[in-house]
Each structure stands twice: as C-alpha cells, then as structure tokens.
Protein backbone atom coordinates (compact mmCIF):
# COMPACT_ATOMS: atom_id res chain seq x y z
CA UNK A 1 52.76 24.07 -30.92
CA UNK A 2 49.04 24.73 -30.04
CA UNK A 3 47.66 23.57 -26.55
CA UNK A 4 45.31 21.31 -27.44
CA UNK A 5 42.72 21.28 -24.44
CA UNK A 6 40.47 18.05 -23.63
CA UNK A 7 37.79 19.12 -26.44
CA UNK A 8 40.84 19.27 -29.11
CA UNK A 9 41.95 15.78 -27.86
CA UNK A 10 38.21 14.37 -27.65
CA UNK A 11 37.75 15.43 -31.62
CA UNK A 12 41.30 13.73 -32.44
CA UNK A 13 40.14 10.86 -30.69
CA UNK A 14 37.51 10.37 -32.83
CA UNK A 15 38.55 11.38 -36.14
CA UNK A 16 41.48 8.55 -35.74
CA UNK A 17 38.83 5.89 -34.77
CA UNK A 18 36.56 6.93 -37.64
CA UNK A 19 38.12 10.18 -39.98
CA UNK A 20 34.77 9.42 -42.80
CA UNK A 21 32.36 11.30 -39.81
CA UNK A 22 30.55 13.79 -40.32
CA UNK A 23 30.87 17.44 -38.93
CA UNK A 24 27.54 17.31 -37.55
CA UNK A 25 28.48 13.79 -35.91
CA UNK A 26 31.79 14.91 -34.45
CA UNK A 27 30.23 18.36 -33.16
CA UNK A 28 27.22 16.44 -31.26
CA UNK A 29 30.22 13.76 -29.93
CA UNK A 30 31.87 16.67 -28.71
CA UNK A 31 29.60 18.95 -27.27
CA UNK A 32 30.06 21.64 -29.60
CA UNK A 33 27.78 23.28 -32.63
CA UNK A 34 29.20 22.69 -35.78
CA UNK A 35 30.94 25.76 -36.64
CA UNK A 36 33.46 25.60 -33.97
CA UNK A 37 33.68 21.78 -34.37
CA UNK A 38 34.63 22.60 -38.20
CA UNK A 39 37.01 25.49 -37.17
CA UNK A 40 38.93 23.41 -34.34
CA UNK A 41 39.29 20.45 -36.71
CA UNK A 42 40.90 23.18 -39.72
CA UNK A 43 43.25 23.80 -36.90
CA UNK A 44 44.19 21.13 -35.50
CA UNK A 45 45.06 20.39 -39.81
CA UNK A 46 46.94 23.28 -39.63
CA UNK A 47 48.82 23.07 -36.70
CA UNK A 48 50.65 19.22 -38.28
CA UNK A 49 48.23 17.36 -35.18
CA UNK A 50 45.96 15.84 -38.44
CA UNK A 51 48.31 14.73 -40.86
CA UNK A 52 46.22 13.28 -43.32
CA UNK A 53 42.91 11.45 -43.51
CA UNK A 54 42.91 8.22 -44.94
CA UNK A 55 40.89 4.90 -45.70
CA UNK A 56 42.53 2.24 -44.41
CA UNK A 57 42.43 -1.23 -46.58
CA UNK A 58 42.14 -4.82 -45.64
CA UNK A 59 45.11 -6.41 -46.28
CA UNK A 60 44.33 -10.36 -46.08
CA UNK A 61 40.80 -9.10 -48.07
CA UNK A 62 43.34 -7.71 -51.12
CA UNK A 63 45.73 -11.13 -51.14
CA UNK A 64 48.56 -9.52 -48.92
CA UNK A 65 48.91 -12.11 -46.49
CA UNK A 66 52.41 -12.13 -45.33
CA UNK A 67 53.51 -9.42 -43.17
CA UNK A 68 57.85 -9.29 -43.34
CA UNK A 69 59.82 -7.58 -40.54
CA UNK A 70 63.21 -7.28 -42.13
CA UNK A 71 66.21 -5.36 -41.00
CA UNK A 72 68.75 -4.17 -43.64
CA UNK A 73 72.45 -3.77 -42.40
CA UNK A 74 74.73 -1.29 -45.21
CA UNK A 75 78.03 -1.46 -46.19
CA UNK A 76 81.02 1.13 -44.80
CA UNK A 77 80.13 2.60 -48.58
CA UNK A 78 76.76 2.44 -48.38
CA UNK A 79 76.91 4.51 -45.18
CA UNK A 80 77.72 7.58 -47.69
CA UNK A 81 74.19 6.14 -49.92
CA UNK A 82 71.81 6.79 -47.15
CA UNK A 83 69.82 9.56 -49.13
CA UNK A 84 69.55 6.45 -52.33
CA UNK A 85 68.55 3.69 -50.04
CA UNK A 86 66.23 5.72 -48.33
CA UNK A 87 64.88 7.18 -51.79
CA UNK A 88 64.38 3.33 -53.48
CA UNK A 89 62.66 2.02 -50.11
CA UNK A 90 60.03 4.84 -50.58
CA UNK A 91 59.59 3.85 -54.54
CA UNK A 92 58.04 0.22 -53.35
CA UNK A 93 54.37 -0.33 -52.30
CA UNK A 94 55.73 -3.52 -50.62
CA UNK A 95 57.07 -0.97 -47.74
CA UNK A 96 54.83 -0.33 -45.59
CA UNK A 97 57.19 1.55 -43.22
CA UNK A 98 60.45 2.35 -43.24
CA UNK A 99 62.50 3.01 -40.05
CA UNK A 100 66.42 3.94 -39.02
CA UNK A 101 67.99 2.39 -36.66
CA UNK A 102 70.35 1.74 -33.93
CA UNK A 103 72.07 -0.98 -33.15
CA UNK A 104 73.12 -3.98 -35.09
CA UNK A 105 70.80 -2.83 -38.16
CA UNK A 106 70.39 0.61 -40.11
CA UNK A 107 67.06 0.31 -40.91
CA UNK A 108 63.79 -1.80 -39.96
CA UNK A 109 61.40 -2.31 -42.73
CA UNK A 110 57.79 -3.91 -42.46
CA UNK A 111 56.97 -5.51 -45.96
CA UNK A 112 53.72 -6.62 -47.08
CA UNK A 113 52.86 -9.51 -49.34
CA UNK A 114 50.63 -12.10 -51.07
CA UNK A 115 52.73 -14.85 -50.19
CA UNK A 116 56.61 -16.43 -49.26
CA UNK A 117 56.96 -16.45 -53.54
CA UNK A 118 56.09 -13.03 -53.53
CA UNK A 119 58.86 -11.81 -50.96
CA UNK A 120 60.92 -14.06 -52.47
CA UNK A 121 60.54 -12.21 -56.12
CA UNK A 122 61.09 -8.47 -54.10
CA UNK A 123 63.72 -9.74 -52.31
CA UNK A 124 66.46 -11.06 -55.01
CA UNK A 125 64.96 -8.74 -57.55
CA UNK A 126 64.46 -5.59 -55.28
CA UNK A 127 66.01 -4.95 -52.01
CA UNK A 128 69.03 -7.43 -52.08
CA UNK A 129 70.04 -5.60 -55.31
CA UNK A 130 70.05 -1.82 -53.70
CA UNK A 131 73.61 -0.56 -53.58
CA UNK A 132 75.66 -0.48 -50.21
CA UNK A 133 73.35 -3.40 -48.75
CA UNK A 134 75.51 -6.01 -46.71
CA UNK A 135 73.05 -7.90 -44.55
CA UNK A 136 69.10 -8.74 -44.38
CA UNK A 137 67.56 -10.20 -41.67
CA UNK A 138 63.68 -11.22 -42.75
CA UNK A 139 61.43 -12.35 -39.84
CA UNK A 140 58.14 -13.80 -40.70
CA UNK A 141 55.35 -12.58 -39.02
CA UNK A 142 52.99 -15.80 -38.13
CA UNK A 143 50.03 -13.97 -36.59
CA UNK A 144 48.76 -10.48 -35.69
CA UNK A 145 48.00 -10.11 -32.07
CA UNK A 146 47.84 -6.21 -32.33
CA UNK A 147 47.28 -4.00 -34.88
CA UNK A 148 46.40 -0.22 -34.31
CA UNK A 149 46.94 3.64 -35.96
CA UNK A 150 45.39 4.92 -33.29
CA UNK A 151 47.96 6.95 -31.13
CA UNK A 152 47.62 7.04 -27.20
CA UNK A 153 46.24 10.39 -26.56
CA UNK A 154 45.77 9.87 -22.74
C-alpha cells in the first residue's frame, strides 16, 4: 500500500466527484503541472486506490423506479452452494450489489426495477428459483434520502 499524501487524496477527491475531467483541469485543481498530475493519477490506478472510472446513469430517467432491499436466507444444503448462488446473483443486471452477511440472513441484495410487476416477474422467475434458497425478505424502498459513491476520504 502506497502513502497517499494530501495531493494524492485531493486528486481522488475529485476524480470521484467528476472522473470525465480533464488532466489539465485536475492538475490546475491540484496545484500541480500536468505531467505529474497524469503520473500520480496512473498510480494511484495502479496501486487498486482507482478501481475503475465509470458514468453513472439515472435510474428513475431509464424507468427503474423501484429500489428492493432484499435479504436471502439458504438452506443447511445450500450452505455447500455458496460459490452457485453467488455466481447467478452476479449474472442479473437487476443486482445492483450483492453483499454476505451475518446474522439472521446470508446475503443482502439491493435490486433495481421499473416497477412492483417487474420484481414480481424476477422474483418467482429468478431468485426464488436459485437452489439452496429458504427465505427472502424484500423491503421496499419508498424514497431516497441519500444516495452517494463518493467514499469519505477525510
């Protein structure tokens, strides 16, 4: 692991408000020219602190207006079908994360929709007919108060 000093932490501060800036933006933001700018950004990729650069969509804009929390309990069988579960969760775009857990649940899923018919169609089609599943536990999110990628970097 790298020590990332206060410049290294500035630039990933703004690359996860806004990773479409430029170079030549992020250097001036920064106080740096833009060679070093370019070269601290390659290794801050390289080090695992940028994971990826992405666009992020509008949800409600693209019809998926029902945000699921749902919490999947396995069987004693299904214990041993970890690896599958986990394999057919990442096959559907309706997952938007995917979590293990402990507690009273083995896993915590947040599913996007376009509507209650919609979950209704992944759930009895989908997820409730994964092998080793013995309990889910849907909660309907009714508004967003928060929503944020941006990690607390201090």
């Amino acid at each position: 692991m790298m020590d990332l000093d206060t410049t290294d932490m500035t630039i990933l501060k703004h690359l996860q408000q806004d990773a479409s800036v430029s170079v030549a933006q992020l250097a001036e933001a920064v106080n740096l020219s833009q060679p070093p700018c370019w070269r601290r950004i390659k290794k801050l990729e390289s080090e695992g602190y940028i994971d990826r650069r992405v666009t992020l969509l509008n949800r409600r804009k693209l019809g998926l207006n029902l945000v699921i929390y749902t919490e999947v309990k396995l069987s004693a069988n299904g214990r041993q079908a970890v690896g599958d579960f986990e394999d057919s969760i990442r096959s559907f775009p309706e997952v938007t994360e995917c979590y293990v857990m402990l507690g009273r649940s083995d896993f915590l899923l947040r599913i996007v929709a376009k509507d209650v018919e919609h979950y209704e169609d992944f759930f009895r089609n989908h997820l409730s007919q994964l092998p080793g599943v013995q309990d889910i536990n849907s909660s309907v999110a009714l508004s967003e108060v928060k929503y944020s990628t941006e990690l607390p970097l201090g």
